[in-house]
C-alpha atoms as a PDB file:
ATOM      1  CA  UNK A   1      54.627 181.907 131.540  1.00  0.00           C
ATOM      2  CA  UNK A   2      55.497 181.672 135.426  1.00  0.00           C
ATOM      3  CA  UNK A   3      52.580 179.940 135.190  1.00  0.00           C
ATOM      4  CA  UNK A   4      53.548 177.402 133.364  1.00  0.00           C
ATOM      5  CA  UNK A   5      57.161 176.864 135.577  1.00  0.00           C
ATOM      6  CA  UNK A   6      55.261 176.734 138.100  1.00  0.00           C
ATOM      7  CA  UNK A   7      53.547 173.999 137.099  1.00  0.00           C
ATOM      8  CA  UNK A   8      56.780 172.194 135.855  1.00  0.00           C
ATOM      9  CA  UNK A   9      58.205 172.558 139.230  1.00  0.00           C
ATOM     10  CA  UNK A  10      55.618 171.157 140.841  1.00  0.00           C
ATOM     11  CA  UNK A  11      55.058 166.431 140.888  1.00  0.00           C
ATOM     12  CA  UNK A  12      52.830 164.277 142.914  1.00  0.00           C
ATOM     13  CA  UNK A  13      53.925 161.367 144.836  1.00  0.00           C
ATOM     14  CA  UNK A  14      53.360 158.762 141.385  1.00  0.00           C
ATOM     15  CA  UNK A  15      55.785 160.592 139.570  1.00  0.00           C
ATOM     16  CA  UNK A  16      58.734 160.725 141.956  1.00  0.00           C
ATOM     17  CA  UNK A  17      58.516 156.864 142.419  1.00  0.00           C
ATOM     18  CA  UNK A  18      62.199 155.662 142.844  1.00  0.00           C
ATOM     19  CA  UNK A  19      63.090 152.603 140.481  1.00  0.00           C
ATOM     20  CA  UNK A  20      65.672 150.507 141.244  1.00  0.00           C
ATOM     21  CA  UNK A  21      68.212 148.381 139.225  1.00  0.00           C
ATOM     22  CA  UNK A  22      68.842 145.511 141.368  1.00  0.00           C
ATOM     23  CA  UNK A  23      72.158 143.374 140.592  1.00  0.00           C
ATOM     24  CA  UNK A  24      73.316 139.806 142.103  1.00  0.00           C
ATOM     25  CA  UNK A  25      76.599 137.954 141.500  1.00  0.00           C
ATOM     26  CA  UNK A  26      77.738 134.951 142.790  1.00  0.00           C
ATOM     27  CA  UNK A  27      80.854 135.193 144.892  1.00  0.00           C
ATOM     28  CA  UNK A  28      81.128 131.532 146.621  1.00  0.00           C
ATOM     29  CA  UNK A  29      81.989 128.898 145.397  1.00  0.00           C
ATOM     30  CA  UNK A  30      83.601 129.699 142.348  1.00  0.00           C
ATOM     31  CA  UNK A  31      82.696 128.368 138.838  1.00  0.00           C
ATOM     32  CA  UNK A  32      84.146 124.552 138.327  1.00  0.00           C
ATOM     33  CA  UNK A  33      84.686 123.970 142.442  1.00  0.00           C
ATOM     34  CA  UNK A  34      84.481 121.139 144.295  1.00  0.00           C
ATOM     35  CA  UNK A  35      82.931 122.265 147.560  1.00  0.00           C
ATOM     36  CA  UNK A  36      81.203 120.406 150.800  1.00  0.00           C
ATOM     37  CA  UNK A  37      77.773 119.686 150.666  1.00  0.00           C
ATOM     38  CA  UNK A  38      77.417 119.991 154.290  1.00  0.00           C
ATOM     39  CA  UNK A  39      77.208 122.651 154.536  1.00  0.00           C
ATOM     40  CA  UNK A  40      76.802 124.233 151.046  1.00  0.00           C
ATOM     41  CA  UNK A  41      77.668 127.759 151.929  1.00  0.00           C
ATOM     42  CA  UNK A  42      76.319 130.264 148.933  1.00  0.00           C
ATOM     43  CA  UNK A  43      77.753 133.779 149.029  1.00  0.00           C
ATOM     44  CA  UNK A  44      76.714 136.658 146.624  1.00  0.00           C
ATOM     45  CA  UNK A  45      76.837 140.252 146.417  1.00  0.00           C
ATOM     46  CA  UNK A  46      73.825 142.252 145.869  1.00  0.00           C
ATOM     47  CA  UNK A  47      73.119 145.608 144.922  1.00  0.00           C
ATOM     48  CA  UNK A  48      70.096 147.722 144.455  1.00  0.00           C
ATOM     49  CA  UNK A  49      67.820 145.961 146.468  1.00  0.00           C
ATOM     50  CA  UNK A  50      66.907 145.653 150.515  1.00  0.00           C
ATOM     51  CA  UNK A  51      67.203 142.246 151.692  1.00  0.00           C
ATOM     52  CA  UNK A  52      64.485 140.701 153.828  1.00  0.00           C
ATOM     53  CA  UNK A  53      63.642 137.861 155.438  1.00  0.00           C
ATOM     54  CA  UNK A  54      61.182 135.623 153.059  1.00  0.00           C
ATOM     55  CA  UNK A  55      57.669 135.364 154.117  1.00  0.00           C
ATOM     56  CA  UNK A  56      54.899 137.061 155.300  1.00  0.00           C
ATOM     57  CA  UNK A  57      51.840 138.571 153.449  1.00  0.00           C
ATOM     58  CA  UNK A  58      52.818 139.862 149.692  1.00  0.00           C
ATOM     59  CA  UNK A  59      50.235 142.650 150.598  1.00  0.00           C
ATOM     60  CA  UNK A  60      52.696 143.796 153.635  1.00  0.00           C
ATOM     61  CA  UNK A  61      55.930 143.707 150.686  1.00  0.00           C
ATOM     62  CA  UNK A  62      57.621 147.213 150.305  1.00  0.00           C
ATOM     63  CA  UNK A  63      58.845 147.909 146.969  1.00  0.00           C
ATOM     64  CA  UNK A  64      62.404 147.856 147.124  1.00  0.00           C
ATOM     65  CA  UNK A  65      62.940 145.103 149.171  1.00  0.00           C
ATOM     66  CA  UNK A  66      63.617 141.521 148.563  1.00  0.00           C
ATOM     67  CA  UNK A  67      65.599 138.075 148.770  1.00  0.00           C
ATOM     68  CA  UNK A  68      67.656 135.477 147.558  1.00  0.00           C
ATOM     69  CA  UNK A  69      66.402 132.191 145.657  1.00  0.00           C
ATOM     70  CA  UNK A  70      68.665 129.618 145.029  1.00  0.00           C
ATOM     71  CA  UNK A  71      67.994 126.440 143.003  1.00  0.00           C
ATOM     72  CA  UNK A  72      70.559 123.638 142.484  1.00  0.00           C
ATOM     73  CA  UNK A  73      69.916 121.387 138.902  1.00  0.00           C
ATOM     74  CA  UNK A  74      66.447 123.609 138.455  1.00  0.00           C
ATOM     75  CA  UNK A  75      64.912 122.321 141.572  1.00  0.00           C
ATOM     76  CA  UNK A  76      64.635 125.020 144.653  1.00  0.00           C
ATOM     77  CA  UNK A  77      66.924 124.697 147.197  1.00  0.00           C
ATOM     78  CA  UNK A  78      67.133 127.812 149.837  1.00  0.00           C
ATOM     79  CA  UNK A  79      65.899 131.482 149.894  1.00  0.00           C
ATOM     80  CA  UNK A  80      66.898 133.998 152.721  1.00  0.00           C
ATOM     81  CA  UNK A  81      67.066 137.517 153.129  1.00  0.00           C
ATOM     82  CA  UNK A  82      71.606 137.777 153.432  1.00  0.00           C
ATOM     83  CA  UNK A  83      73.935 137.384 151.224  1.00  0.00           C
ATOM     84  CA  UNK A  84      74.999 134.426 152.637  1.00  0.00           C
ATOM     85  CA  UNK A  85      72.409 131.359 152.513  1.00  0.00           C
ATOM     86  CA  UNK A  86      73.693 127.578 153.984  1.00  0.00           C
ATOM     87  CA  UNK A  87      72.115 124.615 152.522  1.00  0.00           C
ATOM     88  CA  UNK A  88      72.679 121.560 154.391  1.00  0.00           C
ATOM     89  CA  UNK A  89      72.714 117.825 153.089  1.00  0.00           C
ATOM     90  CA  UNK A  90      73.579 118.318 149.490  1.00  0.00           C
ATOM     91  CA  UNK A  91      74.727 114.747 147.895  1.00  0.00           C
ATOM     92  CA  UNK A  92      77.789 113.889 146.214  1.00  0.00           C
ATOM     93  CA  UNK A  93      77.242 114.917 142.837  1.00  0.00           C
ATOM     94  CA  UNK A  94      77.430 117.967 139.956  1.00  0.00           C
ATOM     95  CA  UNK A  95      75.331 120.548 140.309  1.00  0.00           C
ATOM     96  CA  UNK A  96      73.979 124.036 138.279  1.00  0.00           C
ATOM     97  CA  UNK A  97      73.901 126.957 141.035  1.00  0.00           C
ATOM     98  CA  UNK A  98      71.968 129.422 140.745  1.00  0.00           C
ATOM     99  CA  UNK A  99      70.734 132.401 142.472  1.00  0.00           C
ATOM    100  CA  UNK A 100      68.542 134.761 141.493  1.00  0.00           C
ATOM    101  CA  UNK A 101      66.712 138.109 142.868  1.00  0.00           C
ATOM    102  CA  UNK A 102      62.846 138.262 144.228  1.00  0.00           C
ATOM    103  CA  UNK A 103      60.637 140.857 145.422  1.00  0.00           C
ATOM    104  CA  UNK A 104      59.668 140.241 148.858  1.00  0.00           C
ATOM    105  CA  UNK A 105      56.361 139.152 147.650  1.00  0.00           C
ATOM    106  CA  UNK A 106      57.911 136.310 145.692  1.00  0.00           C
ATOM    107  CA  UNK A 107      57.971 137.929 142.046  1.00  0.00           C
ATOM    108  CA  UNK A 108      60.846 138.187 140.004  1.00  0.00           C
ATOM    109  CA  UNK A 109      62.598 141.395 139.803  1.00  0.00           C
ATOM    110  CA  UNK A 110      62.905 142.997 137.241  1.00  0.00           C
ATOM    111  CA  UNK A 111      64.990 143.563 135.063  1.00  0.00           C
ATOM    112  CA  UNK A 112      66.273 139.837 135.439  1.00  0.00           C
ATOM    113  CA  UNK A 113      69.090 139.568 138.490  1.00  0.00           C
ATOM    114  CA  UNK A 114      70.652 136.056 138.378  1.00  0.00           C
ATOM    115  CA  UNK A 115      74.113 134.234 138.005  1.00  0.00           C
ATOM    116  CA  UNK A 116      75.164 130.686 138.264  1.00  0.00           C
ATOM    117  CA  UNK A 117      77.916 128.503 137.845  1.00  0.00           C
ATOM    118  CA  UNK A 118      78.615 124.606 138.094  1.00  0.00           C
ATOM    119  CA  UNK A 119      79.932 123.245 141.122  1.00  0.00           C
ATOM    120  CA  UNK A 120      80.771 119.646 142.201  1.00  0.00           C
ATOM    121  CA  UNK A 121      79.897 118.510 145.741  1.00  0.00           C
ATOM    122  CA  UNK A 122      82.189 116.033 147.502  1.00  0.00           C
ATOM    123  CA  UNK A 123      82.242 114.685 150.914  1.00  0.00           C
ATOM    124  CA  UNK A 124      85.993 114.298 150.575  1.00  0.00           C
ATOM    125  CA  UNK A 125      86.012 118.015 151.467  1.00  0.00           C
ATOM    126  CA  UNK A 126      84.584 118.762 154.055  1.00  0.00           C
ATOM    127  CA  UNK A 127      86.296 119.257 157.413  1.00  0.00           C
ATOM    128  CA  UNK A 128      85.916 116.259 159.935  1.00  0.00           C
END
């Protein structure tokens, strides 16, 4: 019987693997804005997750860590390893934002960690 507590007591490195439940929300701009397209300032909150920069070998990528992809319409627009990621020279025009989560060797997290909303960009807005 000790034994056997022993034994219960006792785990190798695989089975104390942490796990993670990485979140992201969108904070700026806010669903149905018009904002500036220069810049295009995206701010979200994230949780659960390092942030790196993007890049480097995915053979070098810790587990736990990551970054922030952001695609405007479907199309890829800026990744970076803050909460806060500027894209410059965005046209006039209504857009789909969206960010999403990635392991810092470029695969998806998971579970799923994404928001969006719809934005419209205007030049009218921005400060001169």
């Amino acid at each position: 019987m000790l034994l056997t507590l022993l034994a219960l007591g006792c785990t190798s490195g695989a089975d104390t693997a942490t796990t993670y439940d990485p979140t992201i929300s969108l904070v700026q701009p806010a669903d149905g804005s018009v904002v500036c397209g220069t810049p295009l300032e995206v701010v979200t909150e994230v949780a659960g997750i390092e942030l790196v920069e993007p890049g480097g070998d995915a053979e070098d990528a810790l587990p736990g860590t990551g970054h922030v992809d952001v695609s405007l319409n479907g199309q890829d627009a800026a990744m970076g390893g803050e909460e806060s990621v500027v894209i410059e020279g965005v046209a006039d025009g209504e857009y789909q934002l969206k960010v999403e989560l990635s392991n810092a060797d470029h695969t998806p997290v998971e579970p799923y960690a994404g928001d969006l909303v719809y934005v419209t960009v205007s030049a009218a807005v921005c400060a001169r």
